[in-house]
N, C-alpha and C. Protein backbone atom coordinates (compact mmCIF):
# COMPACT_ATOMS: atom_id res chain seq x y z
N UNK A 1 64.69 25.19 -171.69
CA UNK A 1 63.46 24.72 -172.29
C UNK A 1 63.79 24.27 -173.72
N UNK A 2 63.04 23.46 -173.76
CA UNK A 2 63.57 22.58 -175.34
C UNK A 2 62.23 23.00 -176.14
N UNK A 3 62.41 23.53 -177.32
CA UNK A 3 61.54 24.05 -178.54
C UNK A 3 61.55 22.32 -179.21
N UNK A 4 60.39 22.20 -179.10
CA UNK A 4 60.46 20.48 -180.50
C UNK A 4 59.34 20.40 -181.46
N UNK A 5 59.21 20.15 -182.11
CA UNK A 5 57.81 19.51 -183.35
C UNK A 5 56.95 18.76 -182.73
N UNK A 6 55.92 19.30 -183.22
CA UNK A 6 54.32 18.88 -182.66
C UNK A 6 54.69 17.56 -182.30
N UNK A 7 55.04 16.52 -183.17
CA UNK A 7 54.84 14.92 -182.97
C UNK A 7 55.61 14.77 -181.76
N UNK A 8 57.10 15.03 -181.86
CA UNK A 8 58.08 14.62 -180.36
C UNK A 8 56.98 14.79 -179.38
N UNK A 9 56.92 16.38 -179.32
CA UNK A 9 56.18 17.32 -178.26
C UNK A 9 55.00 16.28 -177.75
N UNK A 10 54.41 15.81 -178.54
CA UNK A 10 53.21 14.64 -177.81
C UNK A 10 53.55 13.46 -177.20
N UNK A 11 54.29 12.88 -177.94
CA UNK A 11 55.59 11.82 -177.65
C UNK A 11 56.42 12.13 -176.11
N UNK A 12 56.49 13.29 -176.02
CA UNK A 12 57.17 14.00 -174.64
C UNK A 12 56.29 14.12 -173.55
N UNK A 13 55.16 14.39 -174.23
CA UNK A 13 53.82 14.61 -173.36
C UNK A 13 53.53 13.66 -172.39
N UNK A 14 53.01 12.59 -173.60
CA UNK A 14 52.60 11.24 -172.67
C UNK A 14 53.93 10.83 -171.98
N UNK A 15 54.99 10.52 -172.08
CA UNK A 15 56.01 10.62 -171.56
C UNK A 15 55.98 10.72 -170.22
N UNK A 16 56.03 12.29 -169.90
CA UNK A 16 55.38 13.11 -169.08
C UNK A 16 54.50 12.44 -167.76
N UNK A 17 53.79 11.75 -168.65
CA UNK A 17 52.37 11.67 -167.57
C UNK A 17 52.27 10.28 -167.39
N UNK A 18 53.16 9.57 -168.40
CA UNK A 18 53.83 8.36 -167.53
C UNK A 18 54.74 8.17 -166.27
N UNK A 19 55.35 9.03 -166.21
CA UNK A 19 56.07 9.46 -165.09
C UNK A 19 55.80 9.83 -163.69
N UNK A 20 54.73 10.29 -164.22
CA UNK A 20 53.77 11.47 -162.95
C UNK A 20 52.43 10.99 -162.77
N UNK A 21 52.57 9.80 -162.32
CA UNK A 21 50.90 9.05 -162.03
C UNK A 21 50.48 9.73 -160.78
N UNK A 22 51.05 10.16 -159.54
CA UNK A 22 50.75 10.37 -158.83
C UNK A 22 51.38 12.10 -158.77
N UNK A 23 51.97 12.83 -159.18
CA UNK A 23 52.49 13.71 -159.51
C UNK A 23 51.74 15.27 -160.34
N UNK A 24 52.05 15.89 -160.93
CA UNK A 24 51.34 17.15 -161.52
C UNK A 24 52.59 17.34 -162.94
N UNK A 25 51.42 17.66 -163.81
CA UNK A 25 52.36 18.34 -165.13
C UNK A 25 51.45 19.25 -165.86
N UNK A 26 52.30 20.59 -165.84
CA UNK A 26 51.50 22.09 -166.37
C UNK A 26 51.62 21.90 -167.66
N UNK A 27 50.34 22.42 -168.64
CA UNK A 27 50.40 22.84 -169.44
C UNK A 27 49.73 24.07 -169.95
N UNK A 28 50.68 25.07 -170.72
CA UNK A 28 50.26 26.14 -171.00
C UNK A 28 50.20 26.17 -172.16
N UNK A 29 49.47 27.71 -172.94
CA UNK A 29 48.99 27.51 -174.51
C UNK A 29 48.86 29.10 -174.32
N UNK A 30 49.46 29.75 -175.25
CA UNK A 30 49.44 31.27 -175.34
C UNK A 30 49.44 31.59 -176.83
N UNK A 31 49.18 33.09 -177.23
CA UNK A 31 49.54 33.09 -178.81
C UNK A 31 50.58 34.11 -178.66
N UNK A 32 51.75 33.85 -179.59
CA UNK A 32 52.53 34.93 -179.88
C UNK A 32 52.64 34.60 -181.53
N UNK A 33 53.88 35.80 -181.54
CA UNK A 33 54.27 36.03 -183.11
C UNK A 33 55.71 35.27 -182.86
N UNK A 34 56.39 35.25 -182.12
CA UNK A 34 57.38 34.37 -181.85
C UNK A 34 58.76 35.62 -182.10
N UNK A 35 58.48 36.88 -181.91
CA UNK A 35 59.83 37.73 -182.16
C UNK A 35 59.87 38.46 -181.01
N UNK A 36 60.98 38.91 -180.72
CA UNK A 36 61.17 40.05 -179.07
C UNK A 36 60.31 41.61 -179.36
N UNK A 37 60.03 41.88 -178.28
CA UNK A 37 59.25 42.97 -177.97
C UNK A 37 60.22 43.86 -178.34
N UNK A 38 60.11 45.29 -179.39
CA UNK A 38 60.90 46.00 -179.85
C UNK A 38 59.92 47.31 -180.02
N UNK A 39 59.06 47.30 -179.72
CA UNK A 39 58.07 48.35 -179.89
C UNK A 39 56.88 47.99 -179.37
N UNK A 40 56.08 48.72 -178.66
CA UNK A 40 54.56 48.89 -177.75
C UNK A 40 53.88 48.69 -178.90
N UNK A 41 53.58 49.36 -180.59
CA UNK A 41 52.85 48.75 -181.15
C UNK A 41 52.94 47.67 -181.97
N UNK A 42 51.72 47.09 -182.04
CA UNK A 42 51.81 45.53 -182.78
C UNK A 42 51.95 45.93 -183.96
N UNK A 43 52.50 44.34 -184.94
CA UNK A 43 52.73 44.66 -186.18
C UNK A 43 51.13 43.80 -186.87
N UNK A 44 50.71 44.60 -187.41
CA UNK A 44 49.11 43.95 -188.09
C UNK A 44 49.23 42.97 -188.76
N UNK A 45 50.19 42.45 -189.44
CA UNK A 45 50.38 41.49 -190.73
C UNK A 45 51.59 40.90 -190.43
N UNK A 46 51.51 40.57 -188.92
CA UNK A 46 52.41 39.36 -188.10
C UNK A 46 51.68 38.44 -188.19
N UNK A 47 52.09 36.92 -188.62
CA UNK A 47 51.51 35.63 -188.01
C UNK A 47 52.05 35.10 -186.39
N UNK A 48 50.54 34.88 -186.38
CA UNK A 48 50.66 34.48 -185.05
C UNK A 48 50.90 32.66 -185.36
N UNK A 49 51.16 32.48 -183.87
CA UNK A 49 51.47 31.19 -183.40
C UNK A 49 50.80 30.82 -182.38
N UNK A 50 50.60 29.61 -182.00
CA UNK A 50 50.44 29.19 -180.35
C UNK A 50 51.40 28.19 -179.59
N UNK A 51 51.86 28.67 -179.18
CA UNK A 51 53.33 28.43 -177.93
C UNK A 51 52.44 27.53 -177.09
N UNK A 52 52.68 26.37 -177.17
CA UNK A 52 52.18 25.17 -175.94
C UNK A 52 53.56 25.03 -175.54
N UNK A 53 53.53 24.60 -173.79
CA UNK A 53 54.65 24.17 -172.65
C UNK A 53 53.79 23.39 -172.02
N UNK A 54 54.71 22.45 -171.72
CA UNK A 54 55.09 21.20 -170.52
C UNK A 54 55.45 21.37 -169.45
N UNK A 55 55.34 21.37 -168.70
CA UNK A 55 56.22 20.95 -167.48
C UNK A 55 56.00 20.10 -166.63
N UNK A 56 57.25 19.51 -165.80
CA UNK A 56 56.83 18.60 -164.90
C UNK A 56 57.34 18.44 -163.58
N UNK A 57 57.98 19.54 -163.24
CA UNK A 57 58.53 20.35 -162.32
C UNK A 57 60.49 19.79 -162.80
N UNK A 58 60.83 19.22 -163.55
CA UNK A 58 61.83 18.08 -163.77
C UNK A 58 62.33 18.59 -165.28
N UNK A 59 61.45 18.46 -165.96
CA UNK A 59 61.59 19.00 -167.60
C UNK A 59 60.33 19.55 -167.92
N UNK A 60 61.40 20.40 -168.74
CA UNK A 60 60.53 21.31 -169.59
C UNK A 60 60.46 21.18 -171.15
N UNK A 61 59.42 21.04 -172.01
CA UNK A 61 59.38 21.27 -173.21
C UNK A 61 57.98 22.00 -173.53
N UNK A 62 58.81 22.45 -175.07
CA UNK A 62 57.19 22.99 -175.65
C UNK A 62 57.51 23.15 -177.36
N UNK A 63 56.37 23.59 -178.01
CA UNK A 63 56.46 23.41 -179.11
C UNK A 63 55.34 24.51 -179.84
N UNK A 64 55.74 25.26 -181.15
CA UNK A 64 54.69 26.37 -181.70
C UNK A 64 53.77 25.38 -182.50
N UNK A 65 52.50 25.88 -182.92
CA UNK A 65 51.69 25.65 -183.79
C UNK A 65 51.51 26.94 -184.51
N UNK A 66 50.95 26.58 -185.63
CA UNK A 66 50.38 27.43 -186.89
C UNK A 66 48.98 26.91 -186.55
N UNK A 67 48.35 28.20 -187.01
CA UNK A 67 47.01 28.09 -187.02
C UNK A 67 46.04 26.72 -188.23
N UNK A 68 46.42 26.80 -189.10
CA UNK A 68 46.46 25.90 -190.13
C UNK A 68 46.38 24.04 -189.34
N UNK A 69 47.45 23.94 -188.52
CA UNK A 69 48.04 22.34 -187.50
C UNK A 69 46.81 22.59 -186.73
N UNK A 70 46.59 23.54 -185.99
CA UNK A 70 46.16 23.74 -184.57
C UNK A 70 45.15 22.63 -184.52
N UNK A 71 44.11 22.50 -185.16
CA UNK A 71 42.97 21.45 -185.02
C UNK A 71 43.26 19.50 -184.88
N UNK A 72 43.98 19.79 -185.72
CA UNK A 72 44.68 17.89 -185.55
C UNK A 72 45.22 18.03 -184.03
N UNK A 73 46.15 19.10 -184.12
CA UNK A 73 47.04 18.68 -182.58
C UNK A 73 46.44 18.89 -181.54
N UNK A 74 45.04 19.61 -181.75
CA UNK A 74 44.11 19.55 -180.32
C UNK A 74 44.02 18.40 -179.84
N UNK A 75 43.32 17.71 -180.88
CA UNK A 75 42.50 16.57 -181.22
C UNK A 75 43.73 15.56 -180.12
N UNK A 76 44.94 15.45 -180.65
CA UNK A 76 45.80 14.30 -180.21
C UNK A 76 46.14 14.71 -178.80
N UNK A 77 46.40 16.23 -178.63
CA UNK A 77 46.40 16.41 -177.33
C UNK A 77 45.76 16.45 -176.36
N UNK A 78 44.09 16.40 -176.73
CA UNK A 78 43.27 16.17 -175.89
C UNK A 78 43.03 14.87 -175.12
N UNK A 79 43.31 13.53 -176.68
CA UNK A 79 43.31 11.95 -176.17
C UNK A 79 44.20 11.66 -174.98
N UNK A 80 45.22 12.29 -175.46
CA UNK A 80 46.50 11.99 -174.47
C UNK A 80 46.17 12.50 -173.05
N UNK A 81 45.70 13.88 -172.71
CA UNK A 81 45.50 14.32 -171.33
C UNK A 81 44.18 13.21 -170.92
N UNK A 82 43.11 13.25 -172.12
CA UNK A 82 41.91 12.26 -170.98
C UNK A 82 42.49 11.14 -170.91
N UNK A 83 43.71 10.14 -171.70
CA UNK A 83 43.88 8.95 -171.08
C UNK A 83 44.92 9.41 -169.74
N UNK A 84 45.49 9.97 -169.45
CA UNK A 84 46.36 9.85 -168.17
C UNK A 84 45.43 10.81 -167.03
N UNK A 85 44.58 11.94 -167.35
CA UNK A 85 42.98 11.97 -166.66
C UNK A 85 42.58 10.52 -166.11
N UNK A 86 42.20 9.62 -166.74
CA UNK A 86 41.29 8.33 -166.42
C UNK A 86 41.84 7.99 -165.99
N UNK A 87 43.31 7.45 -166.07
CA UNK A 87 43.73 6.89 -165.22
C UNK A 87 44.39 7.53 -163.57
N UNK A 88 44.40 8.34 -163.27
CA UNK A 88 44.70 8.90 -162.14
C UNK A 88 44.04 9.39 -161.33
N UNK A 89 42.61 9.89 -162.23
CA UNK A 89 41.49 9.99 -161.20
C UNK A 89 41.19 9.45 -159.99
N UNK A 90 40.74 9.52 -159.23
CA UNK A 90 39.73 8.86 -158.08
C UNK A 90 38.28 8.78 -158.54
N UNK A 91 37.38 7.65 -158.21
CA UNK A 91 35.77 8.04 -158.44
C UNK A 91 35.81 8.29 -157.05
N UNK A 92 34.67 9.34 -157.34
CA UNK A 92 33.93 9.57 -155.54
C UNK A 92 33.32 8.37 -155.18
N UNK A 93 33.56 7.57 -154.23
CA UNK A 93 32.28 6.90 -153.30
C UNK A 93 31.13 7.42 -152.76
N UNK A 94 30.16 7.19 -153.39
CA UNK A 94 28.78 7.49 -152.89
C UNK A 94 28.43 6.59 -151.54
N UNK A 95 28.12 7.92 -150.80
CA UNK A 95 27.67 7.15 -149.39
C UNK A 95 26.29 6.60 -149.52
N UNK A 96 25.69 5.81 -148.36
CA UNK A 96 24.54 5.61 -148.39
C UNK A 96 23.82 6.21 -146.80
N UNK A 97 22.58 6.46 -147.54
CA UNK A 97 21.80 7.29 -146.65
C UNK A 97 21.26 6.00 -146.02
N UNK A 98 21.20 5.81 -144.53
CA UNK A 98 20.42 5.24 -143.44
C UNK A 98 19.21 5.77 -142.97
């Protein structure tokens, strides 16, 4: 798994979902502190992060945010999933009643 910066990471994204028009690509979003488990209790005055992943059964990437980023990179990551959303969709056909 490749760790990259917000910008690549979007750049990788759409990427991604250029690839996979007809295909599937996971994305996950978790919070950690970003250090190994060394003790059952938490440390109070850890910064957290949020760990976003890719996948596309093919490659993997992902990338941390700071709470501070988090709102811009929603924002860009949201455009990016509804444009490759729109385009891959199906509309339902509405039948007609006789």
């Amino acid at each position: 798994m490749v760790l990259l910066e917000p910008d690549p990471f979007l750049s990788e994204l759409h990427k991604m979902y250029e690839r996979n028009k007809s295909g599937t690509v996971w994305v996950t979003m978790k919070r950690t502190n970003m250090k190994p488990r060394k003790s059952k209790k938490p440390n109070p005055k850890a910064e957290y992060v949020c760990l976003i992943r890719a996948n596309d059964g093919k490659r993997h990437v992902s990338t941390k945010i700071s709470p501070t980023q988090y709102a811009k990179f929603s924002q860009s990551m949201v455009i990016i999933m509804k444009g490759a959303m729109a385009d891959t969709l199906k509309r339902k056909e509405k039948k007609k009643d006789k």
